[in-house]
PDB file of N, CA and C in Angstrom:
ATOM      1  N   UNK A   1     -13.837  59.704  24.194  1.00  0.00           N
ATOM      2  CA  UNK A   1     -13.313  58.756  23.246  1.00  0.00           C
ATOM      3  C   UNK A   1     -13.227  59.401  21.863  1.00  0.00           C
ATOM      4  N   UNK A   2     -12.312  60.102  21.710  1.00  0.00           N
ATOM      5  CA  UNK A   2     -12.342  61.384  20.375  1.00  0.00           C
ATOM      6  C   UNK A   2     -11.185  60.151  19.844  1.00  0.00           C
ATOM      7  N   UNK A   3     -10.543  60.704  18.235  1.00  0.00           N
ATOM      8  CA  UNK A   3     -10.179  60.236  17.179  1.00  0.00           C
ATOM      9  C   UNK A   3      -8.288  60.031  18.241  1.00  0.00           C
ATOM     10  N   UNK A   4      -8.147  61.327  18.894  1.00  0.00           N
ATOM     11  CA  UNK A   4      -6.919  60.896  19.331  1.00  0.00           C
ATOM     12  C   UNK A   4      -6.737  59.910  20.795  1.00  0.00           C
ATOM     13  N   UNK A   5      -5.748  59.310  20.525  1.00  0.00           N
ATOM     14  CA  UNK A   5      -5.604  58.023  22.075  1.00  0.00           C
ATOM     15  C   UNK A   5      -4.988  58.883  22.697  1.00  0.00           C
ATOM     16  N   UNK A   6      -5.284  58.258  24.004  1.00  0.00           N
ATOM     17  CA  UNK A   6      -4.332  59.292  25.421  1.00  0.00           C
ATOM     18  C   UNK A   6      -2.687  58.474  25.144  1.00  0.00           C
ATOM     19  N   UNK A   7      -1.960  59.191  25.627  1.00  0.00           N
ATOM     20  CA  UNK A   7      -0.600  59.544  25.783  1.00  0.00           C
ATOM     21  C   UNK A   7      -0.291  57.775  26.164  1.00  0.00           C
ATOM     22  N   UNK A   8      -1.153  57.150  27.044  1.00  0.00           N
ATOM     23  CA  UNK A   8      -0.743  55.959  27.782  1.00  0.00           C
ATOM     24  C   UNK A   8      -0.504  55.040  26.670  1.00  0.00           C
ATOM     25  N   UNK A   9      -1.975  55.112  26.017  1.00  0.00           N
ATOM     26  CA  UNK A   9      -1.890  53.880  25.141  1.00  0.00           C
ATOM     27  C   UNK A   9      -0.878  54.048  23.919  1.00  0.00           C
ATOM     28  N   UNK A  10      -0.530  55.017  23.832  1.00  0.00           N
ATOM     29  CA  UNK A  10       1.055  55.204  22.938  1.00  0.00           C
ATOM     30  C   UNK A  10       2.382  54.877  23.158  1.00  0.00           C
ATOM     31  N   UNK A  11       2.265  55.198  24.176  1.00  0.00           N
ATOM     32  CA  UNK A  11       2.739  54.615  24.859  1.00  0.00           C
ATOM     33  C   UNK A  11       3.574  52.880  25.046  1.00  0.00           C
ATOM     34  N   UNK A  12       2.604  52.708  25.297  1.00  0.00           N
ATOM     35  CA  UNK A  12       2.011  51.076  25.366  1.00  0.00           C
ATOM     36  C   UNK A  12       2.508  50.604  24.038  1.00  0.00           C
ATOM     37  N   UNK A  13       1.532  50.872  23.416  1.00  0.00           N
ATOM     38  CA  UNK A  13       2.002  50.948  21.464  1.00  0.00           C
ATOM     39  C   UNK A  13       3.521  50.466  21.206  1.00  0.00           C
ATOM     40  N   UNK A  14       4.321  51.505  21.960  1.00  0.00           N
ATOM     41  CA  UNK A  14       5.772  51.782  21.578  1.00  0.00           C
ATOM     42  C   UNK A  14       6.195  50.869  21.876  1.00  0.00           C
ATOM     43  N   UNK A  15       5.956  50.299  23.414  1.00  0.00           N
ATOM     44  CA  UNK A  15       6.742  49.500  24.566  1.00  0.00           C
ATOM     45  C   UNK A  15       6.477  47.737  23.433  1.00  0.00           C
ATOM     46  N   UNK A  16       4.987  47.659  23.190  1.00  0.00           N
ATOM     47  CA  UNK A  16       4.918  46.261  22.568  1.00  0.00           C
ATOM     48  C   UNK A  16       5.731  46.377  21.124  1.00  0.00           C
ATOM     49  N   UNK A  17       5.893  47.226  20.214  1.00  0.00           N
ATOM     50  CA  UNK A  17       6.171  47.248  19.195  1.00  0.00           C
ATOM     51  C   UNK A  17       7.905  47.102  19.619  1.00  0.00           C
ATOM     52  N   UNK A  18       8.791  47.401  20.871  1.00  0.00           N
ATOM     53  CA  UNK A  18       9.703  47.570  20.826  1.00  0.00           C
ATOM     54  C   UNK A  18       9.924  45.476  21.412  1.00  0.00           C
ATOM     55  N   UNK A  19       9.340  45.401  22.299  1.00  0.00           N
ATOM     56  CA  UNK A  19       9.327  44.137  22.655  1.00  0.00           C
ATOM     57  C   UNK A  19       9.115  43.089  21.516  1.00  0.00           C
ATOM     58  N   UNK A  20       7.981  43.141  20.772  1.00  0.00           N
ATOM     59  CA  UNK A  20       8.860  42.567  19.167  1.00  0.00           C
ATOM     60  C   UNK A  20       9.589  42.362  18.027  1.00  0.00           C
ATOM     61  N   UNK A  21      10.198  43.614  18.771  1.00  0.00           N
ATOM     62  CA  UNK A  21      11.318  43.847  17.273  1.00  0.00           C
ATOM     63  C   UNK A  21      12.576  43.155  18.688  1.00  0.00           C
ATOM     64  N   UNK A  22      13.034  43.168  19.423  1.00  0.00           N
ATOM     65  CA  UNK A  22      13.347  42.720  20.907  1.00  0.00           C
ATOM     66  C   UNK A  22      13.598  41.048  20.234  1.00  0.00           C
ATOM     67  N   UNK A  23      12.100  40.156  20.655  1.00  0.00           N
ATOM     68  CA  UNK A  23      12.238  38.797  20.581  1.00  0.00           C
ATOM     69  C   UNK A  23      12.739  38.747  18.978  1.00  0.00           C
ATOM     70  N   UNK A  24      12.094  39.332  17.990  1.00  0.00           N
ATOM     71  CA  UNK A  24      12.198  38.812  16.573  1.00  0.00           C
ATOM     72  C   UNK A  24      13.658  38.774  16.373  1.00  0.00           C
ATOM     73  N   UNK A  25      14.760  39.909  17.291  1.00  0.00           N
ATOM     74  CA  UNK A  25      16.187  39.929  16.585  1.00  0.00           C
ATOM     75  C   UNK A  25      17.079  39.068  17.440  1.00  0.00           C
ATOM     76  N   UNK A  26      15.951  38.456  18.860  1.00  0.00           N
ATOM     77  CA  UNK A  26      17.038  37.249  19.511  1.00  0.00           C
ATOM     78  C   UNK A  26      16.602  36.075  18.967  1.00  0.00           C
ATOM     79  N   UNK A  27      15.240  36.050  18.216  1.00  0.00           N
ATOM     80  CA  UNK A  27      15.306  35.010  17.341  1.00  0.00           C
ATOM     81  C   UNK A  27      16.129  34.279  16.316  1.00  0.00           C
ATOM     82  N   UNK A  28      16.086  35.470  15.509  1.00  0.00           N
ATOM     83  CA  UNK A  28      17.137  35.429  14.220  1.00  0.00           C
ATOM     84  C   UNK A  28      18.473  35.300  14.697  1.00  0.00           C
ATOM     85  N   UNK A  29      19.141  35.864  15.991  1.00  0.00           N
ATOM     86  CA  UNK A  29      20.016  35.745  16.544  1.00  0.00           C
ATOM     87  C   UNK A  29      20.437  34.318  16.566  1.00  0.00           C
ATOM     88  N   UNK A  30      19.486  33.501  16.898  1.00  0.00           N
ATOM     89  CA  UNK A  30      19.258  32.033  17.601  1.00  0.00           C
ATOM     90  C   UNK A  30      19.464  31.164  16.415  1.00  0.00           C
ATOM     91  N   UNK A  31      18.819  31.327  15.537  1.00  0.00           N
ATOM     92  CA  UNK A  31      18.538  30.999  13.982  1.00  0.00           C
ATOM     93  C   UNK A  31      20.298  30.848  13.679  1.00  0.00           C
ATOM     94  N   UNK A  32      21.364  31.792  13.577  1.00  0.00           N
ATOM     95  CA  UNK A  32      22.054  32.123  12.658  1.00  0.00           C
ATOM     96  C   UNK A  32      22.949  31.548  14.089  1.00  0.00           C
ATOM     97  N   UNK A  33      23.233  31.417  14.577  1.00  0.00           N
ATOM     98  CA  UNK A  33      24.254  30.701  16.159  1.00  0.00           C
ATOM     99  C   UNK A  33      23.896  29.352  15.898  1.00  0.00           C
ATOM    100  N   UNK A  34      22.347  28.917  15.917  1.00  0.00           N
ATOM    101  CA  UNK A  34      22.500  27.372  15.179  1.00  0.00           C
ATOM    102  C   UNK A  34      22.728  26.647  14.044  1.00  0.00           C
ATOM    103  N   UNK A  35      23.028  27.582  13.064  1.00  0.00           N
ATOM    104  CA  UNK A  35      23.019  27.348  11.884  1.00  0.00           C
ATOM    105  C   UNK A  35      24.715  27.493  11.777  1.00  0.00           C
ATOM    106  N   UNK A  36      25.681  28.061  12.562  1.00  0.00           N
ATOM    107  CA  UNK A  36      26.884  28.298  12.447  1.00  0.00           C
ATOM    108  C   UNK A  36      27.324  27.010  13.581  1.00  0.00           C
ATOM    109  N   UNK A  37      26.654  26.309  14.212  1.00  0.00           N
ATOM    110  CA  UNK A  37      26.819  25.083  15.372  1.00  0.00           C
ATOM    111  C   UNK A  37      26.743  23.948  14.234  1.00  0.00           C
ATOM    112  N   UNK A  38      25.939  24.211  13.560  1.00  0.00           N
ATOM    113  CA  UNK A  38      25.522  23.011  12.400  1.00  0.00           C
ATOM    114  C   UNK A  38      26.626  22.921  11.431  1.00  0.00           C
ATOM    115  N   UNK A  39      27.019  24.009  10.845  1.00  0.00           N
ATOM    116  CA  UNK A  39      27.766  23.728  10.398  1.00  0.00           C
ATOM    117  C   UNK A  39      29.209  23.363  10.553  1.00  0.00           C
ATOM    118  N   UNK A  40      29.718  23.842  11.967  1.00  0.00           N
ATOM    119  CA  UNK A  40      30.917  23.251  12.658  1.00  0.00           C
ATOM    120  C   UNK A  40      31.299  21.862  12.683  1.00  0.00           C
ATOM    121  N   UNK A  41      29.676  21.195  13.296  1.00  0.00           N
ATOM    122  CA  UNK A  41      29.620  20.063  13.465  1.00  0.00           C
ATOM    123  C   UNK A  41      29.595  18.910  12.223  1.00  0.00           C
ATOM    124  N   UNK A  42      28.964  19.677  11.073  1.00  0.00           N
ATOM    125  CA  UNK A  42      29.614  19.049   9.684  1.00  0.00           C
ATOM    126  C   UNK A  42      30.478  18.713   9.337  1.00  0.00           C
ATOM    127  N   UNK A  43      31.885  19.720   9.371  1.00  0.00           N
ATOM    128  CA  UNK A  43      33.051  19.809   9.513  1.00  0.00           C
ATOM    129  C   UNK A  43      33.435  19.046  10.058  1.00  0.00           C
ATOM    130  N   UNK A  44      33.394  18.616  11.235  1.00  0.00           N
ATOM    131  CA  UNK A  44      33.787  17.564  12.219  1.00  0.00           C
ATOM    132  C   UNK A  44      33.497  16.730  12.075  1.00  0.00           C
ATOM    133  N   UNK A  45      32.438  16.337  11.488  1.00  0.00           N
ATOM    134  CA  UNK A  45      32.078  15.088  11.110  1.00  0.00           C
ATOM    135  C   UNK A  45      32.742  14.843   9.517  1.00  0.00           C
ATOM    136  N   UNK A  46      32.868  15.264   8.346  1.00  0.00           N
ATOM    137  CA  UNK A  46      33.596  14.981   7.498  1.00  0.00           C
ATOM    138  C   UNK A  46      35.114  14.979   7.976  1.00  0.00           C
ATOM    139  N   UNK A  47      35.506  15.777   9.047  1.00  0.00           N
ATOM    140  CA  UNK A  47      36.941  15.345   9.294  1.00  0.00           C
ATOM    141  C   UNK A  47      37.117  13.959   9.457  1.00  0.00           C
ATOM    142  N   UNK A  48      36.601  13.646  10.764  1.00  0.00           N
ATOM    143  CA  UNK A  48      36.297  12.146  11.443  1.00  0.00           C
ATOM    144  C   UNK A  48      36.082  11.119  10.220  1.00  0.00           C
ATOM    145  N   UNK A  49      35.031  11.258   9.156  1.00  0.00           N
ATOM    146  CA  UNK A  49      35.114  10.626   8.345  1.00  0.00           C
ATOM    147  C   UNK A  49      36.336  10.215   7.227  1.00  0.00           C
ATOM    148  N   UNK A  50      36.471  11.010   7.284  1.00  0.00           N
ATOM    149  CA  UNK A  50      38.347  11.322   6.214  1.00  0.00           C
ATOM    150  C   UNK A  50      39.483  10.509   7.045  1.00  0.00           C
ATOM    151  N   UNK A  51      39.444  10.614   8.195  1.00  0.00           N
ATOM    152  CA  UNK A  51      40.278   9.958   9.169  1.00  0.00           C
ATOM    153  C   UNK A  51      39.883   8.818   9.182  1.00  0.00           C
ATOM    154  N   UNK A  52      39.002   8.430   9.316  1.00  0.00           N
ATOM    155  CA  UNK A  52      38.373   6.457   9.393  1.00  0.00           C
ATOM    156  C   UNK A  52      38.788   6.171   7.871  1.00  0.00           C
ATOM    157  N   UNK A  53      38.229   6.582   6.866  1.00  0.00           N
ATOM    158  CA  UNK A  53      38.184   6.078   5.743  1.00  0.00           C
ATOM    159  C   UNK A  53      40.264   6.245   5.146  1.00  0.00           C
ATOM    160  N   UNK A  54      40.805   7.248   5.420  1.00  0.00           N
ATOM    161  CA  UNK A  54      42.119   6.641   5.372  1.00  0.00           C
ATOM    162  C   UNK A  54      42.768   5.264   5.102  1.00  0.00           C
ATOM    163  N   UNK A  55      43.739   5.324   4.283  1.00  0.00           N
ATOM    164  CA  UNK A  55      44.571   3.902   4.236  1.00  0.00           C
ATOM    165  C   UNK A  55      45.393   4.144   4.857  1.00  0.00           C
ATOM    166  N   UNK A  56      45.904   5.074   5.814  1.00  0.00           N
ATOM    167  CA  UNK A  56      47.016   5.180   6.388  1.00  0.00           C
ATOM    168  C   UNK A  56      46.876   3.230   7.753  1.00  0.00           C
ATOM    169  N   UNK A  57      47.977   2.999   7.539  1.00  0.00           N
ATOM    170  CA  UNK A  57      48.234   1.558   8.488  1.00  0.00           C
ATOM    171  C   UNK A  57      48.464   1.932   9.741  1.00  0.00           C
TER     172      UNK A  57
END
């Protein structure tokens, strides 16, 4: 058990450090796809609104 780790646990190291950079960028992914859904649906909804509120006969 000296100052350097065996090869495995570096391994290892890499694999988890890669697996959270992994979830964190399908997160943000997720984040910025709902946030572009949200705002569609704004849109659509002030359309719809513009259309009801019309005086057209």
């Amino acid at each position: 058990m000296g100052a350097c780790s065996a090869p495995d646990e570096d391994a290892r190291r890499g694999q988890v450090f890669i697996e959270y950079l992994i979830v964190t960028c399908v997160l943000i992914l997720v984040v910025v796809m709902m946030s572009f859904l949200l705002y569609a649906l704004k849109q659509n909804g002030n359309r719809v609104l513009d259309l009801v509120a019309s005086e057209y006969p």
